[in-house]
Protein backbone atom coordinates (compact mmCIF):
# COMPACT_ATOMS: atom_id res chain seq x y z
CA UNK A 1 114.37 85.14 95.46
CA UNK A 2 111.20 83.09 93.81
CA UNK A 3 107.78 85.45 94.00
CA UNK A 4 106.94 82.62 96.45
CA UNK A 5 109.83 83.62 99.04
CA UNK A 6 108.54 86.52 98.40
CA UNK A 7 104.70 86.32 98.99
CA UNK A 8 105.88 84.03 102.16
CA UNK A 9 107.91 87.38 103.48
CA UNK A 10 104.77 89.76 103.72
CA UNK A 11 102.64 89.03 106.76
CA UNK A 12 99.61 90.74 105.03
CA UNK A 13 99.33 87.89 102.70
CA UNK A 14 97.97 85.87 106.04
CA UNK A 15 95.15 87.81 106.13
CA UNK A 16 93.32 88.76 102.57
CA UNK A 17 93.75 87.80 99.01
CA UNK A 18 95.56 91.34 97.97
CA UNK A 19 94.95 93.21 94.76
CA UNK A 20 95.63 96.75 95.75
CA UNK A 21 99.06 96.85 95.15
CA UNK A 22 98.60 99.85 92.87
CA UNK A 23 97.33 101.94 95.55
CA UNK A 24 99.91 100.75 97.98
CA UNK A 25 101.55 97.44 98.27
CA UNK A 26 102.25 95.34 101.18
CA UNK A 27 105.56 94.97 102.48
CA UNK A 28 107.95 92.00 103.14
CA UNK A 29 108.79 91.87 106.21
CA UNK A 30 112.60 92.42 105.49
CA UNK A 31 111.60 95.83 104.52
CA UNK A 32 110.10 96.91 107.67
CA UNK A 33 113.16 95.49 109.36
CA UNK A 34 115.25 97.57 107.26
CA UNK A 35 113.33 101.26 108.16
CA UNK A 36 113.00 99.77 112.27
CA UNK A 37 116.75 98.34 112.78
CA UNK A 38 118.19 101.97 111.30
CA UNK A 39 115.98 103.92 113.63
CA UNK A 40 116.78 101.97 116.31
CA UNK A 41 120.60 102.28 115.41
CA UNK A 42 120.38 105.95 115.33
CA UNK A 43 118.42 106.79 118.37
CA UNK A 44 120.20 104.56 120.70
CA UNK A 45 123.84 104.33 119.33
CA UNK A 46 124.54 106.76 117.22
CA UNK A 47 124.36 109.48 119.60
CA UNK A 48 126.95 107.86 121.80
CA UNK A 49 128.90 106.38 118.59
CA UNK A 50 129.43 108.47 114.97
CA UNK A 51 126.76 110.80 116.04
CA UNK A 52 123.26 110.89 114.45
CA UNK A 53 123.69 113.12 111.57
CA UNK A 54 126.55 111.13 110.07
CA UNK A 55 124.75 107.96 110.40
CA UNK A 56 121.68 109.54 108.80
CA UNK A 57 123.73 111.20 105.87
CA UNK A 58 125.98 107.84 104.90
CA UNK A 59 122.53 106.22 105.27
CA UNK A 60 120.63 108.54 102.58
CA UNK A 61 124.05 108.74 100.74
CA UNK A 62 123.79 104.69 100.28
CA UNK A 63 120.16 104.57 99.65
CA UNK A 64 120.37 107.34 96.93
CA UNK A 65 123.37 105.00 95.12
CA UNK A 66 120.63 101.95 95.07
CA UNK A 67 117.69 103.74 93.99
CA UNK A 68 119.37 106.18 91.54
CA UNK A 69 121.09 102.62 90.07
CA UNK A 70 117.79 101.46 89.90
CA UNK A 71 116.17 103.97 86.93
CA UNK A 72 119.36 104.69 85.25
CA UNK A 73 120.53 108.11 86.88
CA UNK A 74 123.38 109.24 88.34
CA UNK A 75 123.15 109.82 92.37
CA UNK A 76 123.25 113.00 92.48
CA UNK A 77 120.13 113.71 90.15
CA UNK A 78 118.00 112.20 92.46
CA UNK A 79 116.42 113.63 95.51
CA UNK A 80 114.32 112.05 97.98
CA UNK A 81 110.77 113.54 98.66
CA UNK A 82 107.96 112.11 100.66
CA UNK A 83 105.96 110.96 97.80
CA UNK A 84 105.14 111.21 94.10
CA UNK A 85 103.03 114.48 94.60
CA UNK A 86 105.59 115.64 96.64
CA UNK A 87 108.03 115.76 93.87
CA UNK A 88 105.34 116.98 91.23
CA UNK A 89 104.91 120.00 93.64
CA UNK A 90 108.61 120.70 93.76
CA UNK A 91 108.71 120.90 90.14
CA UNK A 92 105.67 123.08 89.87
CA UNK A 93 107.08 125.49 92.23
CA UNK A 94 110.58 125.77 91.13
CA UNK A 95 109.37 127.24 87.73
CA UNK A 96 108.67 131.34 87.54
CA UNK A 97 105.39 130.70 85.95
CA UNK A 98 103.99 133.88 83.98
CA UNK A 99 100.98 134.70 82.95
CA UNK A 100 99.32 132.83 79.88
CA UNK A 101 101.98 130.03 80.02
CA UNK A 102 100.76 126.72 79.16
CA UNK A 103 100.22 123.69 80.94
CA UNK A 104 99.79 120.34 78.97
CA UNK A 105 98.40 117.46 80.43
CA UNK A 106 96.42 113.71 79.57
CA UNK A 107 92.90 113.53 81.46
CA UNK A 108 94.38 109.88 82.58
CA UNK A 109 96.30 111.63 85.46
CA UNK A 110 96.16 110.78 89.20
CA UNK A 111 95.07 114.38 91.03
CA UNK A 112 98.67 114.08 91.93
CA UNK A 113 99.31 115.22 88.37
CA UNK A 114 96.35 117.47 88.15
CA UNK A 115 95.59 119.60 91.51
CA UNK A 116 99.25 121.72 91.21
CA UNK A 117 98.10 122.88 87.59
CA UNK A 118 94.60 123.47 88.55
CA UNK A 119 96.02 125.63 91.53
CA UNK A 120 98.81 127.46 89.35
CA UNK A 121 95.73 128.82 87.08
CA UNK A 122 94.37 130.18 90.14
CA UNK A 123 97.96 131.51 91.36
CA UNK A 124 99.71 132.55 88.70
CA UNK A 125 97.35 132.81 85.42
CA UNK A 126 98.40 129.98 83.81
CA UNK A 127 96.50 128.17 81.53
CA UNK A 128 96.05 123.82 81.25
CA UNK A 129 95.16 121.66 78.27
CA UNK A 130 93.67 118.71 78.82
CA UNK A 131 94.68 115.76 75.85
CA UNK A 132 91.64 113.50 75.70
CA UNK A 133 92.24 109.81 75.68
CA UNK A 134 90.72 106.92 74.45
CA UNK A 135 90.18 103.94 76.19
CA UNK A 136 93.99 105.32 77.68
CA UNK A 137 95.53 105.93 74.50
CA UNK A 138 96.73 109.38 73.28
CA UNK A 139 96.81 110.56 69.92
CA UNK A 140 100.04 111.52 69.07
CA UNK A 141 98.70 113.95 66.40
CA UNK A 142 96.69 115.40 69.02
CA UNK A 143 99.92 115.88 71.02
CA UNK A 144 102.00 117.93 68.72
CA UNK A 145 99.16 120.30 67.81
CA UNK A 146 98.51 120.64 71.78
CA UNK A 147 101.78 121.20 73.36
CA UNK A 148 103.14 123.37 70.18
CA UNK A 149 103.64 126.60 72.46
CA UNK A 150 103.55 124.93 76.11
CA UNK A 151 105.68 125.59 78.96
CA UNK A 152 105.31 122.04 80.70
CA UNK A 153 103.83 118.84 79.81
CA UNK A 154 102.70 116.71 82.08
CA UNK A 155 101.87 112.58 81.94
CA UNK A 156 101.99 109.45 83.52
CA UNK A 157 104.49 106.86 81.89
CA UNK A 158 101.66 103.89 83.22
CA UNK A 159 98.21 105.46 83.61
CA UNK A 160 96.53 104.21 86.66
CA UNK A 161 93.10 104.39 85.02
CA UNK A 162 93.47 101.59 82.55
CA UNK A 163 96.88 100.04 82.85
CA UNK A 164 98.25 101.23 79.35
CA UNK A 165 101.62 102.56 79.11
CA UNK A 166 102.20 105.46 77.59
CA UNK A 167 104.55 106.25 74.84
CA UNK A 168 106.77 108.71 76.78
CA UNK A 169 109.94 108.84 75.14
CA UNK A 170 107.68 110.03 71.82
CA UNK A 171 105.72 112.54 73.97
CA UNK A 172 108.99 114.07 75.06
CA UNK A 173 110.66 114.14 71.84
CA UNK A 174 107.72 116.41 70.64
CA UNK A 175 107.64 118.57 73.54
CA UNK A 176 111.51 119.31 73.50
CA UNK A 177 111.24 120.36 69.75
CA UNK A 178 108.09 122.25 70.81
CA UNK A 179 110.21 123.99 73.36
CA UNK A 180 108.70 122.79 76.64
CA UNK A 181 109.74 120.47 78.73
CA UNK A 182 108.56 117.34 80.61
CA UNK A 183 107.57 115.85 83.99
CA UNK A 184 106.53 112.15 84.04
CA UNK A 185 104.94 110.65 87.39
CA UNK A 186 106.24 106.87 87.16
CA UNK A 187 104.58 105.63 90.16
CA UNK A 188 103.31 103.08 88.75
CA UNK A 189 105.79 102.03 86.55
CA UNK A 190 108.69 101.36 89.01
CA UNK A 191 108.79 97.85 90.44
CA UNK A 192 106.85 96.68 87.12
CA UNK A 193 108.72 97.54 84.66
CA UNK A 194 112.57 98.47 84.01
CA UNK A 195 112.57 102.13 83.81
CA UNK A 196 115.46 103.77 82.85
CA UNK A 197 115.09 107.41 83.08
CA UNK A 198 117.91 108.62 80.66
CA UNK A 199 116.40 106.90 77.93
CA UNK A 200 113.07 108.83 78.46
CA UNK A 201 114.42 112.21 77.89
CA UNK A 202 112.14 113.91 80.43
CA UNK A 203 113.40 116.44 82.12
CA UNK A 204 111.80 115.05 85.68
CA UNK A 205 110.57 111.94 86.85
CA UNK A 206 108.56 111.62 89.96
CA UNK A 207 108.17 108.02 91.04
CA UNK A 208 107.45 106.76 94.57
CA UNK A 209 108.81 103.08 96.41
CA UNK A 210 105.05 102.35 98.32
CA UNK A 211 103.15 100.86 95.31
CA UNK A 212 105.20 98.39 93.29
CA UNK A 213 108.51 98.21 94.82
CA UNK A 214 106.48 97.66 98.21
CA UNK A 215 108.71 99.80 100.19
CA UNK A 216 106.83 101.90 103.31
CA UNK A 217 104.98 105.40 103.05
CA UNK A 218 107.28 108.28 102.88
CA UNK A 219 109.73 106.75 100.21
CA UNK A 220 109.81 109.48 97.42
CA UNK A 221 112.38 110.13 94.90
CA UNK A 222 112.48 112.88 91.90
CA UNK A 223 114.77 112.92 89.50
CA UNK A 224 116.19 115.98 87.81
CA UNK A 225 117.86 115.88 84.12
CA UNK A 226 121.25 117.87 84.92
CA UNK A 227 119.94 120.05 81.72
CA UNK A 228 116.69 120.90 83.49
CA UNK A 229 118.23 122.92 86.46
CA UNK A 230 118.89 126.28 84.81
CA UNK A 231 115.20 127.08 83.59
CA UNK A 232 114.35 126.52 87.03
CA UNK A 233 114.05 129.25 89.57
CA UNK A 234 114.62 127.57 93.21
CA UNK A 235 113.09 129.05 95.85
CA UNK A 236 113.10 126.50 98.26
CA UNK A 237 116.16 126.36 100.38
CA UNK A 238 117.81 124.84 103.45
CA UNK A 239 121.24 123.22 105.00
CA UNK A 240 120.61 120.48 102.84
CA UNK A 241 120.07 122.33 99.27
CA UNK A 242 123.50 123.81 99.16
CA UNK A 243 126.87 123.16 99.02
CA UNK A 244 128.32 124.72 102.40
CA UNK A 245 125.45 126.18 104.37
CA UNK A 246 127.79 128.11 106.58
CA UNK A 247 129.51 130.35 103.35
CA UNK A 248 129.18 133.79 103.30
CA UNK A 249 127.21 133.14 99.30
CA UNK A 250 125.16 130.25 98.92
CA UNK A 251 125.46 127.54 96.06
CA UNK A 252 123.06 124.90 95.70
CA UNK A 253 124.11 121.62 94.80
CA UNK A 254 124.18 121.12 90.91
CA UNK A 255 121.87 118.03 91.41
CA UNK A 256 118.70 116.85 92.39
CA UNK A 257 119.55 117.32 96.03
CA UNK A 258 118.97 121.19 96.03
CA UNK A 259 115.60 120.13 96.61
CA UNK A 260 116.07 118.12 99.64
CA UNK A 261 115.62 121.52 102.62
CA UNK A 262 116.57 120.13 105.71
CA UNK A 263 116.36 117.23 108.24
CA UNK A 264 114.32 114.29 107.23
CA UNK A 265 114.45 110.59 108.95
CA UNK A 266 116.12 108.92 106.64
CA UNK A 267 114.17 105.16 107.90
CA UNK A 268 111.55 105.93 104.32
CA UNK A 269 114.66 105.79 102.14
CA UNK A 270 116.74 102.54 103.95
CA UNK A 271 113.34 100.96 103.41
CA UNK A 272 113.33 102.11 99.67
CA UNK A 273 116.69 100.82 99.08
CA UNK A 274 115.87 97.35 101.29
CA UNK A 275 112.79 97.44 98.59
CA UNK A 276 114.55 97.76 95.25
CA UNK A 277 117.28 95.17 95.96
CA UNK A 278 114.41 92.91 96.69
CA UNK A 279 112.52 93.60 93.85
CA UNK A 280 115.48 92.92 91.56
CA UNK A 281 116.28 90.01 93.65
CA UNK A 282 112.85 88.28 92.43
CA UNK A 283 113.87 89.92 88.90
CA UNK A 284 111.76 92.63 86.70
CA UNK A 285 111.75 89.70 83.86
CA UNK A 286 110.45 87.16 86.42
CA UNK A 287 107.85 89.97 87.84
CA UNK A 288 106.37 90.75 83.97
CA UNK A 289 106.32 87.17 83.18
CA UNK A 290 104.63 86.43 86.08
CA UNK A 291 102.22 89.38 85.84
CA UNK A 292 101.28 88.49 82.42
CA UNK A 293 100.27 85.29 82.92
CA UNK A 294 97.81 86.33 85.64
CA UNK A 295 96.52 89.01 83.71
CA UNK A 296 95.71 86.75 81.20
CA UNK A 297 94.06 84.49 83.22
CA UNK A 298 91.87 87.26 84.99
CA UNK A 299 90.93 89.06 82.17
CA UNK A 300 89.98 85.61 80.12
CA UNK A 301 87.59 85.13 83.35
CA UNK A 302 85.97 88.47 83.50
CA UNK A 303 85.44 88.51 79.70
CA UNK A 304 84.21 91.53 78.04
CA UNK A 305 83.88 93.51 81.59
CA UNK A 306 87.43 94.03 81.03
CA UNK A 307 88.43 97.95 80.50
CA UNK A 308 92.05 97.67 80.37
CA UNK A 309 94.28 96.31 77.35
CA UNK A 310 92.95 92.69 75.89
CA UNK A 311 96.92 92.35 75.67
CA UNK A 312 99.12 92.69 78.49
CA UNK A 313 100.90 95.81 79.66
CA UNK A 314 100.84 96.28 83.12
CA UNK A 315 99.33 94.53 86.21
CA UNK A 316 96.40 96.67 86.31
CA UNK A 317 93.31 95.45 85.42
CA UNK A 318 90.09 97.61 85.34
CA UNK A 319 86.79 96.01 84.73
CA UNK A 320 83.36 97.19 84.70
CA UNK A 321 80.62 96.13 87.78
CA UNK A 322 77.06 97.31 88.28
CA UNK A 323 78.39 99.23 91.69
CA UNK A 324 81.48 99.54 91.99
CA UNK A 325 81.74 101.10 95.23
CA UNK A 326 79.44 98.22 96.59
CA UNK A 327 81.48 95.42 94.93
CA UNK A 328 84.60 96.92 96.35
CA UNK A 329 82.77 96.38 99.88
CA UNK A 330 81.59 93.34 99.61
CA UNK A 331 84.66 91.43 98.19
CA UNK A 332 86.41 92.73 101.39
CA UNK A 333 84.07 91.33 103.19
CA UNK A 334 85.13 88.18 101.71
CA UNK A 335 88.92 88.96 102.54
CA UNK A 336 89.75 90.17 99.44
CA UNK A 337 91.17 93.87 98.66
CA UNK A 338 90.44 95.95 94.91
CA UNK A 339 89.42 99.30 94.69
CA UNK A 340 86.79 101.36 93.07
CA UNK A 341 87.60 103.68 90.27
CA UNK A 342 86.50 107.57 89.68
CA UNK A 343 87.11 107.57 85.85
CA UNK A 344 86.42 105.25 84.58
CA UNK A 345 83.84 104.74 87.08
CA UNK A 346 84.72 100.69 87.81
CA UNK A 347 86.82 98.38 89.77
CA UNK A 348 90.42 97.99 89.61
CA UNK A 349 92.51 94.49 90.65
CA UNK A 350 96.69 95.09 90.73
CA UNK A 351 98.30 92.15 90.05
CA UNK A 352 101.77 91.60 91.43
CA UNK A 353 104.19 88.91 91.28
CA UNK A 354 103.56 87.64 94.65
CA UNK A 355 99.68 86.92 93.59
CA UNK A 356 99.29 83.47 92.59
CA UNK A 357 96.83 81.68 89.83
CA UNK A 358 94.58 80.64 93.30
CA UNK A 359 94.68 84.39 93.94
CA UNK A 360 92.97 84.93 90.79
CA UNK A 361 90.57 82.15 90.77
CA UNK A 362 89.03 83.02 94.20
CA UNK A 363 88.69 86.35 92.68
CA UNK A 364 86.89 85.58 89.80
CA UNK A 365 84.78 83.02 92.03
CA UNK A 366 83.89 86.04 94.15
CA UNK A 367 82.49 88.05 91.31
């Protein structure tokens, strides 16, 4: 697939010029199909065929293959959540947090990545650093004096703030020596950029298939380093977390699944697995090139109102306006979709490899 096959597969295109893809992108229409044609196959023939619970579990059990093969993980260290902060709050509340134990964190985080520290000081007396950032870079010097007696850090592998990547693998080298470990939200990253989550290190990755992979809301996935599971204390628990749910003593599953309770539709995670084969149909290589090009372009037109990296590293491009709420409003009056930053307080355009160079150019025009 060309990223003209696919921009011609996603009836939202029809409508608006569409740079919001890092909120939540639009999906091909092959995707929807995917999420209606299994929930039509398991309300109306599977309970007169295999029955609906086998159809559901060979249907997670083939998404999981897909989306696992997708970062680099085995299956079973993946489990499927409803969304990045979803998984974040799984982790959070699978550790027996004590009092005084130290949360590290960047201030580039999404509140996904902030609110289930800020409520664990409330909770449970833990305490949160903040690393400051400049212009979205951390200072790695900065890190190893910060997280040298933490319990968890915390960071985004592609911070939605600026568009800079993060050096993660480095950051969890320095934690693991330090004696903490590591939860990356890679939201942002997935559908951009490979991501292979064994070569990170981190102990969990949190990722999501709505932004960049375009999949439908509802398609989380967290996955759990096989290493990470026994300085966890699981408290969570259902038919689905275990083993055999009928045994006299429980066992949960060794995986990432002993986080996954109890019945879910699996129509999120078909979706998710529709989404990633189409993704790498078009091809991550094909996406960055493509990405790159039209980053370079935007940013050449917006000149020095450009926030982000001069050099290109994701698709996100945040630039500086007068109002950025108001400029937000009125280029959707004019059909076409950004969004309005908090911090920095600006405007942010996601490109994607379905946008085009007239995309771009009617943008720019706008402004």
């Amino acid at each position: 697939m060309n990223p003209a096959d696919l921009r011609a597969s996603i009836p939202a295109l029809e409508r608006c010029t569409y740079f919001n893809t890092g909120a939540s992108g639009p999906s091909p229409r092959n995707v929807v199909s995917a999420a209606t044609g299994f929930l039509e196959r398991h309300a109306f023939e599977a309970p007169a065929g295999e029955g609906p619970y086998k159809v559901a579990w060979s249907a997670l059990a083939a998404a999981r293959e897909v989306v696992a093969g997708h970062v680099g993980a085995a299956p079973d260290d993946v489990a499927f959540t409803r969304s990045t902060a979803d998984g974040v709050n799984l982790v959070a509340g699978a550790i027996d947090w004590q009092p005084g134990d130290v949360v590290v964190r960047t201030d580039l985080e999404h509140p996904a990545g902030t609110l289930p520290w800020d409520r664990l000081v409330d909770t449970h007396d833990v305490e949160v650093r903040v690393l400051e950032t400049e212009q979205g870079r951390l200072d790695m010097a900065e890190v190893k004096a910060t997280v040298a007696d933490a319990r968890l850090v915390s960071l985004s592998s592609l911070t939605w703030t600026h568009g800079t990547r993060l050096p993660v693998g480095e950051v969890v080298d320095i934690a693991h020596d330090a004696g903490a470990q590591v939860l990356v939200d890679a939201v942002q990253s997935v559908g951009q950029h490979p991501v292979d989550v064994t070569e990170w290190g981190a102990d969990f990755v949190a990722m999501a298939g709505h932004k960049w992979l375009l999949g439908v809301w509802g398609s989380g996935f967290l996955y759990v380093d096989p290493e990470a599971h026994d300085r966890l204390r699981q408290t969570r628990i259902g038919y689905r977390s275990v083993t055999d749910p009928t045994a006299a003593d429980y066992t949960y599953h060794e995986g990432g699944r002993r986080f996954e309770v109890g019945t879910t539709s699996p129509a999120p995670y078909v979706a998710l697995a529709e989404a990633v084969e189409t993704m790498e149909a078009v091809g991550l290589d094909t996406v960055q090139s493509h990405v790159e090009t039209l980053t370079d372009r935007l940013k050449a037109g917006l000149g020095d109102r450009v926030l982000s990296p001069a050099e290109y590293e994701s698709g996100l491009v945040t630039f500086a306006a007068d109002d950025p709420e108001a400029t937000v409003e009125r280029l959707a009056d004019e059909g076409i979709v950004v969004r309005s930053l908090p911090h920095p307080d600006a405007v942010r355009a996601s490109v994607h490899v379905f946008n085009t160079r007239e995309d771009v150019d009617a943008l720019l025009d706008a402004l």
